[in-house]
C-alpha atoms as a PDB file:
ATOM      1  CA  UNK A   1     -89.660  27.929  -3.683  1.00  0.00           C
ATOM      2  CA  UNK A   2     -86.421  28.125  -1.912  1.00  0.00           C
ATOM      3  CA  UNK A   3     -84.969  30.653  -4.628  1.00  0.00           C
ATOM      4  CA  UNK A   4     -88.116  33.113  -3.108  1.00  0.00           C
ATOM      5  CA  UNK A   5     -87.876  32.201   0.112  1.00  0.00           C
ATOM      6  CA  UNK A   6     -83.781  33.149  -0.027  1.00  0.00           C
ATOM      7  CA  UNK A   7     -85.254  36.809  -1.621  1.00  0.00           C
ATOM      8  CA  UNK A   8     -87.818  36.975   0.910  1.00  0.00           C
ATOM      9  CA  UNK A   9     -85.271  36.808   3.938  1.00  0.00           C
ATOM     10  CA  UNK A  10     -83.218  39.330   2.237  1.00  0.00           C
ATOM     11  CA  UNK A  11     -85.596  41.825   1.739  1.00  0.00           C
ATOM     12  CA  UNK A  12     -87.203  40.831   4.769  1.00  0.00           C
ATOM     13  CA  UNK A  13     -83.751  41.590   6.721  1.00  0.00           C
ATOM     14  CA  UNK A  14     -83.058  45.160   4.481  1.00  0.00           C
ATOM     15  CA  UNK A  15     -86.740  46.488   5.358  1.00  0.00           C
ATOM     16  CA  UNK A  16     -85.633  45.639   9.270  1.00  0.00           C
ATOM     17  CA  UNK A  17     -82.363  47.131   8.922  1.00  0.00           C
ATOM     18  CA  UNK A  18     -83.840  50.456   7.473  1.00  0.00           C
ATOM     19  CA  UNK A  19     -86.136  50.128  10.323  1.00  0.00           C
ATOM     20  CA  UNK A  20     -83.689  50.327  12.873  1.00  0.00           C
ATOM     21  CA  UNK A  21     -81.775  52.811  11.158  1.00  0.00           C
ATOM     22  CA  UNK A  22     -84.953  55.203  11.546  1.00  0.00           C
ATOM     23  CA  UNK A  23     -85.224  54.342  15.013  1.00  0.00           C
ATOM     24  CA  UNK A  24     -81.654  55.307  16.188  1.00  0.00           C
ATOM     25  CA  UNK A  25     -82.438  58.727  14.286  1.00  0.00           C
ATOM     26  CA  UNK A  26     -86.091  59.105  15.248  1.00  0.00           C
ATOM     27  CA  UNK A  27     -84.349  58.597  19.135  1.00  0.00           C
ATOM     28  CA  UNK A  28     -81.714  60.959  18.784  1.00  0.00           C
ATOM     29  CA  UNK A  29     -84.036  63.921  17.765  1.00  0.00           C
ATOM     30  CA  UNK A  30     -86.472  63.130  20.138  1.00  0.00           C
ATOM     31  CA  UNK A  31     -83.737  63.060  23.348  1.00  0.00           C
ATOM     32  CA  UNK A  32     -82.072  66.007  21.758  1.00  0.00           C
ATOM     33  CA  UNK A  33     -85.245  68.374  21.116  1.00  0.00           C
ATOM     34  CA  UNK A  34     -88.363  66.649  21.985  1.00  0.00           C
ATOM     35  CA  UNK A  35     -91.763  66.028  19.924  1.00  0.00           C
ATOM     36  CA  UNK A  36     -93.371  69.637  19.686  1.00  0.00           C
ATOM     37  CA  UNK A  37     -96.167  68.013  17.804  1.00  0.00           C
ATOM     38  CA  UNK A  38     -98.837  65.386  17.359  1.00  0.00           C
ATOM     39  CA  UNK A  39     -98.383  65.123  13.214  1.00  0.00           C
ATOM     40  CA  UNK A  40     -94.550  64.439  14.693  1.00  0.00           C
ATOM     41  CA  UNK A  41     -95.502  61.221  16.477  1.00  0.00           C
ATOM     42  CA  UNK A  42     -98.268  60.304  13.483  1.00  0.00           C
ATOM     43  CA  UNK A  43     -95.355  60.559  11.094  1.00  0.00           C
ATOM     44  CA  UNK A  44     -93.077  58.546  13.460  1.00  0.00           C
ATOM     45  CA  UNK A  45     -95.656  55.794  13.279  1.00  0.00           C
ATOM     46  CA  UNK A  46     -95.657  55.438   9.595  1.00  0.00           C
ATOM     47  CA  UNK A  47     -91.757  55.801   9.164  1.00  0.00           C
ATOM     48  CA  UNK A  48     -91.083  53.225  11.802  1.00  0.00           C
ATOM     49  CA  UNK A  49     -93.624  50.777  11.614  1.00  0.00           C
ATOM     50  CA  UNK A  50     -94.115  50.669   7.925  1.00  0.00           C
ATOM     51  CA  UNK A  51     -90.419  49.281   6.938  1.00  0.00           C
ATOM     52  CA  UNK A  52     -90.962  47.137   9.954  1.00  0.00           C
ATOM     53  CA  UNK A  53     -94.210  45.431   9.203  1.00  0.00           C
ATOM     54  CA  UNK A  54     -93.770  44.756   5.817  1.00  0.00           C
ATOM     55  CA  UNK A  55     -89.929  43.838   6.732  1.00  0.00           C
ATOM     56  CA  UNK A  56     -91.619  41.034   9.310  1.00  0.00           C
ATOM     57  CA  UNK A  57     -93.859  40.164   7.223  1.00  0.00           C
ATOM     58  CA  UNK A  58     -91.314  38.980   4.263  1.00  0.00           C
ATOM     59  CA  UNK A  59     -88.901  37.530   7.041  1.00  0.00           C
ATOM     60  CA  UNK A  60     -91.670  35.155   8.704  1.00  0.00           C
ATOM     61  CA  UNK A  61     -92.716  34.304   5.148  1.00  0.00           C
ATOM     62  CA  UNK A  62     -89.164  32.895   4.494  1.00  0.00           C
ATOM     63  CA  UNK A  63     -89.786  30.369   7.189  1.00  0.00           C
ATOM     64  CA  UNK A  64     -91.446  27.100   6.445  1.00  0.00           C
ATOM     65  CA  UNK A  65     -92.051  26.363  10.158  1.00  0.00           C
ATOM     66  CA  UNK A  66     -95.163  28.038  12.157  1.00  0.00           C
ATOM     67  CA  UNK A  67     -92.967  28.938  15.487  1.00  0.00           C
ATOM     68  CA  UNK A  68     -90.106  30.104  13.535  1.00  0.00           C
ATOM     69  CA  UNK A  69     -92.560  32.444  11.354  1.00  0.00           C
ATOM     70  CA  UNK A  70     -94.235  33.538  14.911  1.00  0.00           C
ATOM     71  CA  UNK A  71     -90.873  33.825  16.745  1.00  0.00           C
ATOM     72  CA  UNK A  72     -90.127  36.323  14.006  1.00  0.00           C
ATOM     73  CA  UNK A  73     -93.101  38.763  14.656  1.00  0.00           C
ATOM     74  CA  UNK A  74     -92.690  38.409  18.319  1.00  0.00           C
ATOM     75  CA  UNK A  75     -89.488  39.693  18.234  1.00  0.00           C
ATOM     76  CA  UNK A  76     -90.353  42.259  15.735  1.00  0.00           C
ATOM     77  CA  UNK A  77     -92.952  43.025  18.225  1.00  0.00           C
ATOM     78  CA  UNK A  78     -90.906  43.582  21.596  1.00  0.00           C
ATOM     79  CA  UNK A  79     -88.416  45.489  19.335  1.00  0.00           C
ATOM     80  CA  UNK A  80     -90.993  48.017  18.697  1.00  0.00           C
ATOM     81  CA  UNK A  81     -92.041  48.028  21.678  1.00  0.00           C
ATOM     82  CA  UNK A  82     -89.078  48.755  23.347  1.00  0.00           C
ATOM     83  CA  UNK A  83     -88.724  51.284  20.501  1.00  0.00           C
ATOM     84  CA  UNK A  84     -92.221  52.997  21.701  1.00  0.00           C
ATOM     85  CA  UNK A  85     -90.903  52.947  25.210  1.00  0.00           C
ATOM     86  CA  UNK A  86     -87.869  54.767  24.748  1.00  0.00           C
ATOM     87  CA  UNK A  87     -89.702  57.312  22.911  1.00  0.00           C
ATOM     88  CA  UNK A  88     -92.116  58.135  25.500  1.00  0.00           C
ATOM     89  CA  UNK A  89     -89.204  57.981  28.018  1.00  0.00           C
ATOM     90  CA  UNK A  90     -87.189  60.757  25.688  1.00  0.00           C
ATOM     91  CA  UNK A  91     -90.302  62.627  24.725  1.00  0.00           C
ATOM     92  CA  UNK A  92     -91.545  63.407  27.964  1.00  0.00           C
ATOM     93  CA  UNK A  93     -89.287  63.110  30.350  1.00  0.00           C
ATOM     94  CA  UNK A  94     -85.237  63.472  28.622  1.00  0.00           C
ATOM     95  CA  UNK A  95     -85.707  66.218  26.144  1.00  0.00           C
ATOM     96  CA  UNK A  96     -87.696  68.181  29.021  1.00  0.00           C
ATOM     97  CA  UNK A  97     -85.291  68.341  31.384  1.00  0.00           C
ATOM     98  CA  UNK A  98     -82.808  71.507  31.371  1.00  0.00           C
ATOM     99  CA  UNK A  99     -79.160  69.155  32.967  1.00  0.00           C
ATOM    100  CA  UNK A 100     -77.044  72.852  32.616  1.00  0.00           C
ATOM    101  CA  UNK A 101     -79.849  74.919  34.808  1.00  0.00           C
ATOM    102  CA  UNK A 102     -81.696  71.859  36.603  1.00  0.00           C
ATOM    103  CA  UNK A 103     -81.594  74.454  39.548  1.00  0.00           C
ATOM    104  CA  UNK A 104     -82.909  77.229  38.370  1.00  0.00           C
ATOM    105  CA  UNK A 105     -85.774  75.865  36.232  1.00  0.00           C
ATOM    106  CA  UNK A 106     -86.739  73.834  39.484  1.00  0.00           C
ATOM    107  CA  UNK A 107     -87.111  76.492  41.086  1.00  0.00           C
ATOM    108  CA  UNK A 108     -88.818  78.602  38.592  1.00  0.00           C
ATOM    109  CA  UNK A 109     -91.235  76.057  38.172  1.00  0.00           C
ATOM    110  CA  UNK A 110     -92.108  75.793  41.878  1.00  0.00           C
ATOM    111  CA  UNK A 111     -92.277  79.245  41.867  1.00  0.00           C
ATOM    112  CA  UNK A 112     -95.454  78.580  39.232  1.00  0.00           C
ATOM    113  CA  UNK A 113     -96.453  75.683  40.444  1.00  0.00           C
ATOM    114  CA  UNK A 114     -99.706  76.845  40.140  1.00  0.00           C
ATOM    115  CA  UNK A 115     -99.430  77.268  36.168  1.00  0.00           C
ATOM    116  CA  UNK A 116     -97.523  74.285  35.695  1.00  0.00           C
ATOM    117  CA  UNK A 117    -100.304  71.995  37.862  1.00  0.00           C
ATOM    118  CA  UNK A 118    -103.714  70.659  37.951  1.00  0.00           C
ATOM    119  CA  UNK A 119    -105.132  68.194  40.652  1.00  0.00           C
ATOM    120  CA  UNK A 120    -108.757  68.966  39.675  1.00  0.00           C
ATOM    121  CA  UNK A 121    -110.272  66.137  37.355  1.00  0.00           C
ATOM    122  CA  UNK A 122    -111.392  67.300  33.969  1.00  0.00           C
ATOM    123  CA  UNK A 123    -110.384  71.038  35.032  1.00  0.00           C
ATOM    124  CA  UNK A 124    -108.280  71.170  32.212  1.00  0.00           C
ATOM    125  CA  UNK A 125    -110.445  69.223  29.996  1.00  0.00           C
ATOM    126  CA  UNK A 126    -112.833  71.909  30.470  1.00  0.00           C
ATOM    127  CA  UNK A 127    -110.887  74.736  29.597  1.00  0.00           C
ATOM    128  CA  UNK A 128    -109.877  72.981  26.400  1.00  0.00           C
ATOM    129  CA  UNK A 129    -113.470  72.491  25.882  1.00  0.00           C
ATOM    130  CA  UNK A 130    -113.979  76.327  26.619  1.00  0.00           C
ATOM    131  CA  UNK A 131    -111.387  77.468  24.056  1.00  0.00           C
ATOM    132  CA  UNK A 132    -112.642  74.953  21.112  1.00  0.00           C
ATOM    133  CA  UNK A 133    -116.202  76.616  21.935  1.00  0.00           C
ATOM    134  CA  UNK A 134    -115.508  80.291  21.929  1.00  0.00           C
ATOM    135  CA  UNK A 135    -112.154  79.792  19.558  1.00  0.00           C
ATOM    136  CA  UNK A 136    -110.178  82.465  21.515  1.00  0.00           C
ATOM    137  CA  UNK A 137    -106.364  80.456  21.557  1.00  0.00           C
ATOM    138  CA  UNK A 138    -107.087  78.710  18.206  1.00  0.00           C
ATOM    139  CA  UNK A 139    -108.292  75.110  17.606  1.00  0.00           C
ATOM    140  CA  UNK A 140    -104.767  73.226  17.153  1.00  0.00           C
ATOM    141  CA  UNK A 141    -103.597  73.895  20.998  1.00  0.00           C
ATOM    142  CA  UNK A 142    -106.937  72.336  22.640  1.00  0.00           C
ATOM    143  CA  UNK A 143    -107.526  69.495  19.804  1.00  0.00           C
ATOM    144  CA  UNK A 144    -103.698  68.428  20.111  1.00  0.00           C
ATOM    145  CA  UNK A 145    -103.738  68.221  23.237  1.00  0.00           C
ATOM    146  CA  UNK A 146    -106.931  66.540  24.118  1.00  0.00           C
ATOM    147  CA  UNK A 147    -106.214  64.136  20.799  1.00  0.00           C
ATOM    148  CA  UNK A 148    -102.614  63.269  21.537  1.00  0.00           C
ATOM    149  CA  UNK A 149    -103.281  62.942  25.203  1.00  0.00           C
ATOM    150  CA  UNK A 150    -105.949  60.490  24.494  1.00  0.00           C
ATOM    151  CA  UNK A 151    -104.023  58.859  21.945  1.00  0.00           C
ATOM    152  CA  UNK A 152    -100.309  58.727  23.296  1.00  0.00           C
ATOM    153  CA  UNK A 153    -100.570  55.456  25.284  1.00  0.00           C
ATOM    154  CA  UNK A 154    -102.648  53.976  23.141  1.00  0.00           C
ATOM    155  CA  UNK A 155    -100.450  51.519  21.959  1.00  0.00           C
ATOM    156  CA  UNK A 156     -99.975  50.080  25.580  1.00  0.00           C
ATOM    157  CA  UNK A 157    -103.413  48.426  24.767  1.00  0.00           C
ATOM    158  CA  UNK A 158    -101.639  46.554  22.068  1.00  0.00           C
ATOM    159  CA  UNK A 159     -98.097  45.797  23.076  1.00  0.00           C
ATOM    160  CA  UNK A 160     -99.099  44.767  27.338  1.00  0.00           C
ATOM    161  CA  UNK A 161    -102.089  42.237  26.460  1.00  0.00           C
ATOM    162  CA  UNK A 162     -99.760  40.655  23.342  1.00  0.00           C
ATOM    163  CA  UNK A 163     -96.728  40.405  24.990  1.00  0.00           C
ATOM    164  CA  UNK A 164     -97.861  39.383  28.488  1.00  0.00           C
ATOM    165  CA  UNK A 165    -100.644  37.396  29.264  1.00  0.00           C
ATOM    166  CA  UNK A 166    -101.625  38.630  32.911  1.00  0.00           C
ATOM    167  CA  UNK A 167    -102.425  41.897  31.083  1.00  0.00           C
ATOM    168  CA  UNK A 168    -104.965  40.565  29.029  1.00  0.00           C
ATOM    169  CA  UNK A 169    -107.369  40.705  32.467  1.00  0.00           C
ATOM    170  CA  UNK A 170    -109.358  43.824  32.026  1.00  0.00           C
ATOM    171  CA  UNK A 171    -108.457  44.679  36.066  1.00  0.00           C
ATOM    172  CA  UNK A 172    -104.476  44.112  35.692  1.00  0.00           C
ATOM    173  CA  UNK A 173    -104.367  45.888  32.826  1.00  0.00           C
ATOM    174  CA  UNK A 174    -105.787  49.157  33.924  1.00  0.00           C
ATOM    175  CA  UNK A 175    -104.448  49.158  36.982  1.00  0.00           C
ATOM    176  CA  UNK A 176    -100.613  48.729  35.497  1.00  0.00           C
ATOM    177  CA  UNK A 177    -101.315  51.768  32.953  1.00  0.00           C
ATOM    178  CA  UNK A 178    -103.263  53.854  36.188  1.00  0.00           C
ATOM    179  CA  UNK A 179     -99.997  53.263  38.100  1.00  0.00           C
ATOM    180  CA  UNK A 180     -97.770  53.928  34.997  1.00  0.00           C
ATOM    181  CA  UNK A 181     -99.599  57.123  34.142  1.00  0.00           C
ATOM    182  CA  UNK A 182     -99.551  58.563  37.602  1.00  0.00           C
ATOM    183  CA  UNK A 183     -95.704  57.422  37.748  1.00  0.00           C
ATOM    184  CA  UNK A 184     -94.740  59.787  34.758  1.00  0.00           C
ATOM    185  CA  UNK A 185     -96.887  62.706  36.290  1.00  0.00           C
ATOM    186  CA  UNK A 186     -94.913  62.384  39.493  1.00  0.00           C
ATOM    187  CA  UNK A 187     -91.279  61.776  37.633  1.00  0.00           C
ATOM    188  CA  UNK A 188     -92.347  65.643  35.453  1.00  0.00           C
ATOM    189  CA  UNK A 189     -93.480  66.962  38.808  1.00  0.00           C
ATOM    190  CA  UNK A 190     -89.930  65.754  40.508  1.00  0.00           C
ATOM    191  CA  UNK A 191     -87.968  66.955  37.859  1.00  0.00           C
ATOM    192  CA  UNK A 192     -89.925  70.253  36.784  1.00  0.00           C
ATOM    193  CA  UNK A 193     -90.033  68.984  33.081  1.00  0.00           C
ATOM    194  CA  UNK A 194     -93.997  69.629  32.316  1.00  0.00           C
ATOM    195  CA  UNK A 195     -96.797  69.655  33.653  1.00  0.00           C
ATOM    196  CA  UNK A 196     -98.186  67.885  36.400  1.00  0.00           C
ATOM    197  CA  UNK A 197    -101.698  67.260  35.615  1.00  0.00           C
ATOM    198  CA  UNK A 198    -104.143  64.693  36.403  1.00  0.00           C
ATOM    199  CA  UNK A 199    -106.668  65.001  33.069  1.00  0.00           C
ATOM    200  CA  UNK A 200    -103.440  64.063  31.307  1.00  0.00           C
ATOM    201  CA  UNK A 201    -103.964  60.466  33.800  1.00  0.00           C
ATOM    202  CA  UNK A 202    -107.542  60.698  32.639  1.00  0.00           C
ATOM    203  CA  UNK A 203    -107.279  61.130  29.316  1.00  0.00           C
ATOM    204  CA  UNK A 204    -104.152  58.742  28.488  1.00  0.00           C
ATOM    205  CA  UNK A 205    -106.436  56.052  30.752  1.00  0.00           C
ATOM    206  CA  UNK A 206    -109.018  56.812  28.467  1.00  0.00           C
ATOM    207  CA  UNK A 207    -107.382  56.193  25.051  1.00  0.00           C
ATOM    208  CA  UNK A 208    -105.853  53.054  26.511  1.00  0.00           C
ATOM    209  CA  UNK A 209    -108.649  51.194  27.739  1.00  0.00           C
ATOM    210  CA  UNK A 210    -110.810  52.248  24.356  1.00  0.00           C
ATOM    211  CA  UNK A 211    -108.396  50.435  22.300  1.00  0.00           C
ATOM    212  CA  UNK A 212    -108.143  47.343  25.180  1.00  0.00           C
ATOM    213  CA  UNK A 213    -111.774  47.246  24.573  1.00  0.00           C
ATOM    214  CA  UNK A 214    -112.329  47.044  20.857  1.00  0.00           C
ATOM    215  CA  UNK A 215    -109.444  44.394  21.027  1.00  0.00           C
ATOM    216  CA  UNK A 216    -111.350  42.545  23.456  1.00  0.00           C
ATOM    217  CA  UNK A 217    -114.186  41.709  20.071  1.00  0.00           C
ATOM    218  CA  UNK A 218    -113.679  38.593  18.594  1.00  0.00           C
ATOM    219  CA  UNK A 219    -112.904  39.609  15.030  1.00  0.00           C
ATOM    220  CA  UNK A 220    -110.041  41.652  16.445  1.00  0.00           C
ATOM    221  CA  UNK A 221    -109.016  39.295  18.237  1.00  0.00           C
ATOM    222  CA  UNK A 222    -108.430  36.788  15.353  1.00  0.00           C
ATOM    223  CA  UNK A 223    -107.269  39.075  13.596  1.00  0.00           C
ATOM    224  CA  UNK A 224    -104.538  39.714  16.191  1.00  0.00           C
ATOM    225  CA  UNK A 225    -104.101  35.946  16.304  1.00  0.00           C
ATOM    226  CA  UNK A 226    -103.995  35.229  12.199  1.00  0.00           C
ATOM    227  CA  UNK A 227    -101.523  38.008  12.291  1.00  0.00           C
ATOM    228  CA  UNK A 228     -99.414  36.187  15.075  1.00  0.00           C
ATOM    229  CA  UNK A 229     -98.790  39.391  17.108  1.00  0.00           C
ATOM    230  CA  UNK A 230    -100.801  37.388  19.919  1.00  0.00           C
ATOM    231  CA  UNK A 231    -100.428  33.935  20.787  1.00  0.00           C
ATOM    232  CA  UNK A 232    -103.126  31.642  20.005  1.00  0.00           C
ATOM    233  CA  UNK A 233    -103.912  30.266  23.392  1.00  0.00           C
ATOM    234  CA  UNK A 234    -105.088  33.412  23.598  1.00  0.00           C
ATOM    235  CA  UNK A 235    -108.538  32.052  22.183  1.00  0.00           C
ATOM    236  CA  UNK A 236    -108.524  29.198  24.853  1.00  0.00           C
ATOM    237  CA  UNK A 237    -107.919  32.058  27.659  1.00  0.00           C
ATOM    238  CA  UNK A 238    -111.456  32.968  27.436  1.00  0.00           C
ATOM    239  CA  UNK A 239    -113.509  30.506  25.451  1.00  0.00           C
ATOM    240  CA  UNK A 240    -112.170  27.737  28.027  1.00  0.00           C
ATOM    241  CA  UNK A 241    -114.751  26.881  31.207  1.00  0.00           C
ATOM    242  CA  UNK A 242    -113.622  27.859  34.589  1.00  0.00           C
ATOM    243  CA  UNK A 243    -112.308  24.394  36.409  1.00  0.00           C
ATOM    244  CA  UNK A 244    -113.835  23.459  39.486  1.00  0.00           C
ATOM    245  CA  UNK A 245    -111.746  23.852  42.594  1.00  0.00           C
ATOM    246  CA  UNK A 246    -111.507  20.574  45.045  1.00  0.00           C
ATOM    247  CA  UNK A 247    -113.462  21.459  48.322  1.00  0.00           C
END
């Protein structure tokens, strides 16, 4: 048992390694040249977190003790997270922003600030809409858009509620992402590096508070429990009776 625990830890640690090694790269591109597309972020997803879930997975296993094995994923967790963080930092802000003609793009971009914004809700939801309907730009422009809008911050659903346990309150929750969202809308609009758009608030808000809600069912929930990416007095959180307050 020890002889495959020792192997486990060893793998465990190569899969991280490799892991981190993909990270460093995936980061570099991203500040460097952006992500131009959605498959980019979907194949992200599997190069990163596959080496590190299965890497976690072996590590934990070489524990005998339940708070080592969840100290493990926890770590593995706000690793990735961080990871995911820096990525939307380099994605849509960094790799955006032209340092060697900051000036002049400014000021071309105020110059179409029309073009470049949208304070109407669902205006540009419904010329997406338009285009998939008559097919006069193509399908791949509207769908990727409206798809990896929706699903960009979706992972903020996962990472907020099992890392911190104020945002597993439905209220806190959305209002952090709301505040979040409109924060990166205002940083693009500051520093003329996209658009400025508030279906792209919508439509992230969206995603994220889909996924907060299908984590909110029970069997997820376990699941997210058995799998130790969330703490299990998370179960008590809800299933406990409100105390009575002294008068």
């Amino acid at each position: 048992m020890e002889k495959r625990a020792r192997l486990n830890r060893i793998f465990g640690i190569a899969l991280l390694a490799a892991a981190l090694v993909v990270m460093g790269w995936q980061l570099a591109l991203i500040y460097i040249s952006g992500m131009r597309h959605v498959l980019h972020g979907l194949l992200l997803i599997l190069a990163v977190c596959g080496p590190l879930a299965l890497g976690t997975h072996l590590l934990a296993r070489s524990f005998s003790a339940e708070a080592d094995r969840r100290r493990v994923v926890r770590t593995a967790l706000f690793v990735l997270f961080g990871f995911y963080c820096a990525t939307l930092v380099g994605a849509l802000i960094v790799s955006r922003v032209d340092a060697l003609h900051f000036a002049e793009s400014r000021a071309d971009y105020w110059d179409n600030f029309d073009l470049m914004t949208n304070f109407r809700p669902f205006e540009t939801v419904r010329l997406y809409l338009n285009a998939i309907r008559y097919d006069y730009i193509g399908m791949e422009i509207p769908l990727s858009n409206l798809v990896g809008n929706a699903m960009l911050f979706m992972p903020m659903a996962v990472f907020l509620p099992c890392l911190f346990r104020p945002m597993r309150r439905f209220w806190l929750f959305a209002l952090t992402m709301a505040l979040v969202l409109v924060a990166v809308e205002a940083l693009q609009l500051l520093l003329a590096c996209g658009s400025c758009d508030v279906d792209d608030v919508l439509l992230n808000l969206t995603g994220t508070l889909i996924v907060f809600g299908v984590l909110k069912l029970p069997p997820v929930k376990r699941l997210l429990v058995r799998t130790r990416l969330m703490p299990e007095d998370a179960k008590a959180d809800e299933a406990a009776p409100p105390t009575a307050t002294a008068e």
